[in-house]
Protein backbone atom coordinates (compact mmCIF):
# COMPACT_ATOMS: atom_id res chain seq x y z
CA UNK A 1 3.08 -23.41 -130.74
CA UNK A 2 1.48 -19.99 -128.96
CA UNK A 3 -1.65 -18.52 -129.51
CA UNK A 4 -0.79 -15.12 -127.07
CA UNK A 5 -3.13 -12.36 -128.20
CA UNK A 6 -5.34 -14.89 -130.47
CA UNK A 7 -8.93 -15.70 -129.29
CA UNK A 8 -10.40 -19.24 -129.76
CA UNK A 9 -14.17 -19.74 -129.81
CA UNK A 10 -14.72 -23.38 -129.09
CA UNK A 11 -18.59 -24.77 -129.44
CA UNK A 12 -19.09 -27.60 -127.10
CA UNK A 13 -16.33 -26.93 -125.26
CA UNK A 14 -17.49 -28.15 -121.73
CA UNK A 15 -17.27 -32.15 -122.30
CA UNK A 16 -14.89 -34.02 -124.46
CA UNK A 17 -12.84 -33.37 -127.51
CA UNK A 18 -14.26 -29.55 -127.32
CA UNK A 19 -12.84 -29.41 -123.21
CA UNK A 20 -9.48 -30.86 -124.55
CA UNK A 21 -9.30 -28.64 -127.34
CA UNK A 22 -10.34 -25.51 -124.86
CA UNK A 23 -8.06 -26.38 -122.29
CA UNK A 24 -5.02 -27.31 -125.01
CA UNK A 25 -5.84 -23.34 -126.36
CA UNK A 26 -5.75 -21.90 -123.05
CA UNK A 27 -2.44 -23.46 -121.79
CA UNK A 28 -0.57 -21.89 -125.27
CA UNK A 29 -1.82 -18.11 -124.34
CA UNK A 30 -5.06 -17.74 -126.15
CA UNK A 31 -8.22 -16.39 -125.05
CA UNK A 32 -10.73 -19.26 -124.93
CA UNK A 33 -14.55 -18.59 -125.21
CA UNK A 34 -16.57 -21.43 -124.77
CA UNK A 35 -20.22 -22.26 -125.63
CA UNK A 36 -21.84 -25.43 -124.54
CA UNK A 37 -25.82 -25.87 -123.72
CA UNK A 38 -24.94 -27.86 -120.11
CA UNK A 39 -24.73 -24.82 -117.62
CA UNK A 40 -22.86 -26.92 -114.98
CA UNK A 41 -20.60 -28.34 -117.45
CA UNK A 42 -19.54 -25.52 -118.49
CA UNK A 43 -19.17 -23.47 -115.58
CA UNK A 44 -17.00 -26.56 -114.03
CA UNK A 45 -15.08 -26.13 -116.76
CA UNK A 46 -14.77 -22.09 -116.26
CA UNK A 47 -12.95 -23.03 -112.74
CA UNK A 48 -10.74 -25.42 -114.17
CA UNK A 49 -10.38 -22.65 -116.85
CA UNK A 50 -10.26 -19.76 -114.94
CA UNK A 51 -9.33 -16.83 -117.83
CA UNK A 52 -11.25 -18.63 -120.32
CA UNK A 53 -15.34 -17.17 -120.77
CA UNK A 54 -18.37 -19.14 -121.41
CA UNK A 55 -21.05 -18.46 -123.44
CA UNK A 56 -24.45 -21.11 -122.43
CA UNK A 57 -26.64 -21.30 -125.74
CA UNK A 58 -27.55 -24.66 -127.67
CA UNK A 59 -26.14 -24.65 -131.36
CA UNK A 60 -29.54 -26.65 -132.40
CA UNK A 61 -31.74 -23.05 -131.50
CA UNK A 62 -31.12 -21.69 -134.79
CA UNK A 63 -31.98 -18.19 -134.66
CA UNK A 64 -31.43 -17.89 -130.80
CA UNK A 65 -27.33 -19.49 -131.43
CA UNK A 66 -27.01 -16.67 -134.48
CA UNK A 67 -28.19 -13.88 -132.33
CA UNK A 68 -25.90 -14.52 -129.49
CA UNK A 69 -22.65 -15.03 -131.71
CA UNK A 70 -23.41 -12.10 -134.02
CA UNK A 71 -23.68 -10.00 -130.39
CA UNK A 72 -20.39 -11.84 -129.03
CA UNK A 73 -18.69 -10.93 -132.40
CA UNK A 74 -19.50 -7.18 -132.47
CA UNK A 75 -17.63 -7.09 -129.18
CA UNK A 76 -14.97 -9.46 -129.22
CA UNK A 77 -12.80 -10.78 -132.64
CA UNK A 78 -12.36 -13.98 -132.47
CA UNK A 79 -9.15 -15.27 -134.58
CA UNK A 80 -10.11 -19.49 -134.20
CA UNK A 81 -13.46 -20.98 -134.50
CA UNK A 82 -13.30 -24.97 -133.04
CA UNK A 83 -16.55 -26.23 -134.21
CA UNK A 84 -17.26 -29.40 -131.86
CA UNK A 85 -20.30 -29.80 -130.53
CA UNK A 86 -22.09 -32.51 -131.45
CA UNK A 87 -24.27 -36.01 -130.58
CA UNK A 88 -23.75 -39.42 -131.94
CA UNK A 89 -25.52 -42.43 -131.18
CA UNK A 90 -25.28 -46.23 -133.05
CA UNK A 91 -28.40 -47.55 -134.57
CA UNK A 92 -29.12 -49.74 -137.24
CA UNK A 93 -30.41 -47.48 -140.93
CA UNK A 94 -33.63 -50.07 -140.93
CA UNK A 95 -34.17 -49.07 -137.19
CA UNK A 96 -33.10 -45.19 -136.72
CA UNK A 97 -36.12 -42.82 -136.00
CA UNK A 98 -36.63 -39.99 -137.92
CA UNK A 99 -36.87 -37.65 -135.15
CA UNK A 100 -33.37 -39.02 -134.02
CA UNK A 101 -32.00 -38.06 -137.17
CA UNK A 102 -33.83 -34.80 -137.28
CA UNK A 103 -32.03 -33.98 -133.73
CA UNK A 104 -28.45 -35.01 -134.59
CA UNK A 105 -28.50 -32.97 -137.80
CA UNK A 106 -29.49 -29.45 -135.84
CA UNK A 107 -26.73 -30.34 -133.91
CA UNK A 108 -24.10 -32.20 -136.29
CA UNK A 109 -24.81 -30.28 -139.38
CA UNK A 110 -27.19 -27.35 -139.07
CA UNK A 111 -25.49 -26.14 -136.08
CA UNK A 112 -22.35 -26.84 -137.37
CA UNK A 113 -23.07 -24.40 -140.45
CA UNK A 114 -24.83 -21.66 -138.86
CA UNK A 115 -21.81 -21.09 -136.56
CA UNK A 116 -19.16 -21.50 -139.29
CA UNK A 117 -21.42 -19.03 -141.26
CA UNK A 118 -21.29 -16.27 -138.28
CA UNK A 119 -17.62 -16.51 -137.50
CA UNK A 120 -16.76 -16.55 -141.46
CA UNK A 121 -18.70 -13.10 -141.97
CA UNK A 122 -17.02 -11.42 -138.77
CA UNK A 123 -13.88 -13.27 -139.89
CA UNK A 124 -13.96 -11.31 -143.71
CA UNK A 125 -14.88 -8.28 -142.11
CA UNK A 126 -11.84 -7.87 -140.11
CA UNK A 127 -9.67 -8.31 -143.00
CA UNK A 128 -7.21 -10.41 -141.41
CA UNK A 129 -5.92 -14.42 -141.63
CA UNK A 130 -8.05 -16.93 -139.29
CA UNK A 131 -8.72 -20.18 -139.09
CA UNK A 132 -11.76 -22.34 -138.71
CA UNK A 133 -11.80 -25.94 -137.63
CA UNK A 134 -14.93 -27.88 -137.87
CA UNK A 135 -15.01 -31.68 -135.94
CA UNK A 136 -16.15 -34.61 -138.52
CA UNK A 137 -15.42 -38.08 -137.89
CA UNK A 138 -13.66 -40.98 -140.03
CA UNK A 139 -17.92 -41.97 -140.05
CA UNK A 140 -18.26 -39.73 -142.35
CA UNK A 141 -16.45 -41.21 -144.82
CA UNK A 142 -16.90 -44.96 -144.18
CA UNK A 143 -20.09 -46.91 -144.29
CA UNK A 144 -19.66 -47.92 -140.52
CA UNK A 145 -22.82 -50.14 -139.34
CA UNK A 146 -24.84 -48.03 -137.09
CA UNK A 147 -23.90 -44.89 -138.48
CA UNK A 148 -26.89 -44.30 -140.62
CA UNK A 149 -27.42 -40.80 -139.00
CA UNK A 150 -24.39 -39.88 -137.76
CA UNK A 151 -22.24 -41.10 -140.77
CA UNK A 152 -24.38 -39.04 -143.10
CA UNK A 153 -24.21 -35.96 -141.09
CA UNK A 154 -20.26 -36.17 -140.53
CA UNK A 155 -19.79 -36.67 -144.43
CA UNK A 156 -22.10 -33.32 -144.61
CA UNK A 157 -19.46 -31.75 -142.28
CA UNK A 158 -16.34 -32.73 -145.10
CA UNK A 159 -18.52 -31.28 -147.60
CA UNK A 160 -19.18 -28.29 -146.19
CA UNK A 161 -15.34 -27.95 -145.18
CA UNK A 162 -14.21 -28.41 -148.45
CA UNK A 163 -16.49 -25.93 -150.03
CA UNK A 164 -15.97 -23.17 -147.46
CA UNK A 165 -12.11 -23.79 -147.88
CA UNK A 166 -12.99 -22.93 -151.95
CA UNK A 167 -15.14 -20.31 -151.06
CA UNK A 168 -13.04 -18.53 -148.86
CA UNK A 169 -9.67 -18.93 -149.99
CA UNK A 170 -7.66 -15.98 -150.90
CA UNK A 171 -9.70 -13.71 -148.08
CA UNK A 172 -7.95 -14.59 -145.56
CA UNK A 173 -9.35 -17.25 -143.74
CA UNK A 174 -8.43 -21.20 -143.51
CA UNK A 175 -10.47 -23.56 -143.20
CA UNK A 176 -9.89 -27.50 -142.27
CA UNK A 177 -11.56 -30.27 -140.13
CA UNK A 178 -10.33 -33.21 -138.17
CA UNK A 179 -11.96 -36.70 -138.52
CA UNK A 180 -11.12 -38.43 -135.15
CA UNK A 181 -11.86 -42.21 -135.06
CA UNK A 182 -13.15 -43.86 -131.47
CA UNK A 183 -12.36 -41.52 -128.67
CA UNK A 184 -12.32 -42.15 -124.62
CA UNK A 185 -15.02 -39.42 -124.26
CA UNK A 186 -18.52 -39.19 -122.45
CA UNK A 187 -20.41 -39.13 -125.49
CA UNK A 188 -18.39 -42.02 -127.10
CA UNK A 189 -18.73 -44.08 -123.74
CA UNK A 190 -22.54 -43.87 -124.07
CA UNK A 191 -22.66 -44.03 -127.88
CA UNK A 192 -20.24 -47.45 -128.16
CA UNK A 193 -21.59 -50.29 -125.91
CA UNK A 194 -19.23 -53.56 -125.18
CA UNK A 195 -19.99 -55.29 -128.49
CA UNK A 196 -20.01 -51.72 -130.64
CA UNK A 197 -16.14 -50.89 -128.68
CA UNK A 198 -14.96 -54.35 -129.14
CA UNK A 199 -15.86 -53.91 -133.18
CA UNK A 200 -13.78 -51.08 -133.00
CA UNK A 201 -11.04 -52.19 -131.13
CA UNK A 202 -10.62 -55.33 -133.84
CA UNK A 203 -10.61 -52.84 -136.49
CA UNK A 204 -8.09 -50.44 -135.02
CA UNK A 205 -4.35 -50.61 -136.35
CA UNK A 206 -3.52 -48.93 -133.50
CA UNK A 207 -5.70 -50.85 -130.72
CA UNK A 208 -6.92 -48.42 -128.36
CA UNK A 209 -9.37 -45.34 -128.39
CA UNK A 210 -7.66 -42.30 -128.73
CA UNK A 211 -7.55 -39.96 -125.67
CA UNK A 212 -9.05 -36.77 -125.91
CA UNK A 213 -5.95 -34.21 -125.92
CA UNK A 214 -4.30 -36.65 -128.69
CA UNK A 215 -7.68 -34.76 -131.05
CA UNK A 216 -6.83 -31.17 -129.29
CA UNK A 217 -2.77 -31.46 -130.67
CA UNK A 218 -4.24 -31.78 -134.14
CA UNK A 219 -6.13 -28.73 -133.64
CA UNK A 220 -3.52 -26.69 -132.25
CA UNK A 221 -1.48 -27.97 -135.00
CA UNK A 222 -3.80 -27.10 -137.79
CA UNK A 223 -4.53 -23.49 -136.17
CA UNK A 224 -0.59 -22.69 -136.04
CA UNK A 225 1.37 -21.21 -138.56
CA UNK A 226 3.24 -23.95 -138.85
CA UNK A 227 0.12 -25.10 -140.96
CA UNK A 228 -0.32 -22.36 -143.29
CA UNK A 229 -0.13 -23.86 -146.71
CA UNK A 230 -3.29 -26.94 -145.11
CA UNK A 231 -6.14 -25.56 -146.51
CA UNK A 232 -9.70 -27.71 -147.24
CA UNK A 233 -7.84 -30.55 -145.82
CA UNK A 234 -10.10 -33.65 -143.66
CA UNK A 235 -7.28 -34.92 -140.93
CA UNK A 236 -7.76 -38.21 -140.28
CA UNK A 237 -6.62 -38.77 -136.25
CA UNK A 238 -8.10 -42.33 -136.14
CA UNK A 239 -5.38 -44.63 -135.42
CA UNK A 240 -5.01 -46.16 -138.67
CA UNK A 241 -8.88 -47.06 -139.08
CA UNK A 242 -9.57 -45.76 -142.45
CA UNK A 243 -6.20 -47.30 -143.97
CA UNK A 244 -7.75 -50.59 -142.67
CA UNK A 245 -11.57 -50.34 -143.61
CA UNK A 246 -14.60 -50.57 -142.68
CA UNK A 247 -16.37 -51.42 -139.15
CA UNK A 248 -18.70 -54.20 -138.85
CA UNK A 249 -20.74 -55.71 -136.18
């Protein structure tokens, strides 16, 4: 699979799933733009990427993240959206603060619709097949303990998926999202203590987080042509978890 002469805008690009997915993009040919909040992250990841561009805004800002994508857009087409940024965290329902909640869904969700919403419009307006990609989890559609929050917000993610795949199909523009289950990332290594990874790990077919790139080759899979006819689809890349059920602890 190439992406030569395609441009990939990848949110939270500089850490995790959203680095693998940038870097997977930008060793097949594409232009990679990435936006991420952390301005060292991401300009460590700008020398390890050294054609790809980086755009530091935080998808929660609203009005401020709309602004500078509607100015990057009237520059610069972009053929791929990867929506990936996000924050996750495990705490009971009974026990998760409201202002938690309130700060994973302008990430999560909000942002997560506001940038699918810019890239759709520029998409329509150039007249031309793309594809966007937004980043779920299987937590979104199991009732994992400690996922209060988070679960909620993912399921929000398939939702919104789904209807933007029945919204826009026909003009041009695809639209699926990937559910990954555990990952070996930063933000999963602070989000899954020992007792939360062991829970996993019994509750795994396959019995081992996934690595970060194995995520990225579903992307690049579901942005090829070779996926043309996947449309409003939720891949599951979980390692067998939600054939198996549901995690407790």
């Amino acid at each position: 699979m190439g992406f030569k002469h395609k441009t990939v805008l990848v949110s939270g690009g500089a850490s995790g799933i959203g680095l693998a997915i940038a870097t997977a993009f930008s060793r097949r040919g594409a232009r990679v733009i990435i936006l991420d909040n952390d301005g060292a992250a991401l300009e460590a990841t700008l020398r390890q990427l050294p054609h790809a561009e980086g755009i530091c805004a935080d998808v929660a800002q609203g009005d401020a993240l709309r602004a500078r994508v509607e100015a990057l857009l009237a520059q610069q087409p972009v053929d791929i959206l990867i929506n990936s940024a996000g924050i996750a965290a495990t705490c009971a329902f009974v026990d998760t603060d409201v202002n938690l909640l309130d700060a994973m869904y302008a990430i999560n969700l909000r942002g997560t619709f506001i940038l699918a919403q810019c890239v759709a419009r520029a998409l329509l307006a150039q007249g031309r097949p793309d594809v966007i990609i937004n980043i779920g989890s299987v937590s979104g559609g199991r009732g994992n303990a400690g996922r209060a929050a988070y679960g909620a917000l993912k399921a929000g993610v398939a939702s919104l998926t789904m209807v933007m795949a029945v919204e826009l199909a026909g003009r041009g523009v695809r639209v699926n999202a990937i559910a990954p289950g555990p990952v070996e990332t930063p933000l999963v290594r602070r989000a899954h203590p020992p007792r939360v990874r062991a829970a996993w790990l019994a509750a795994l077919p396959l019995p081992r987080y996934a690595a970060a790139d194995e995520i990225a080759q579903a992307a690049l899979f579901l942005a090829s042509d070779e996926a043309s006819y996947i449309h409003g689809h939720i891949l599951n890349v979980d390692g067998g978890f939600t054939a198996a059920g549901i995690l407790q602890h």
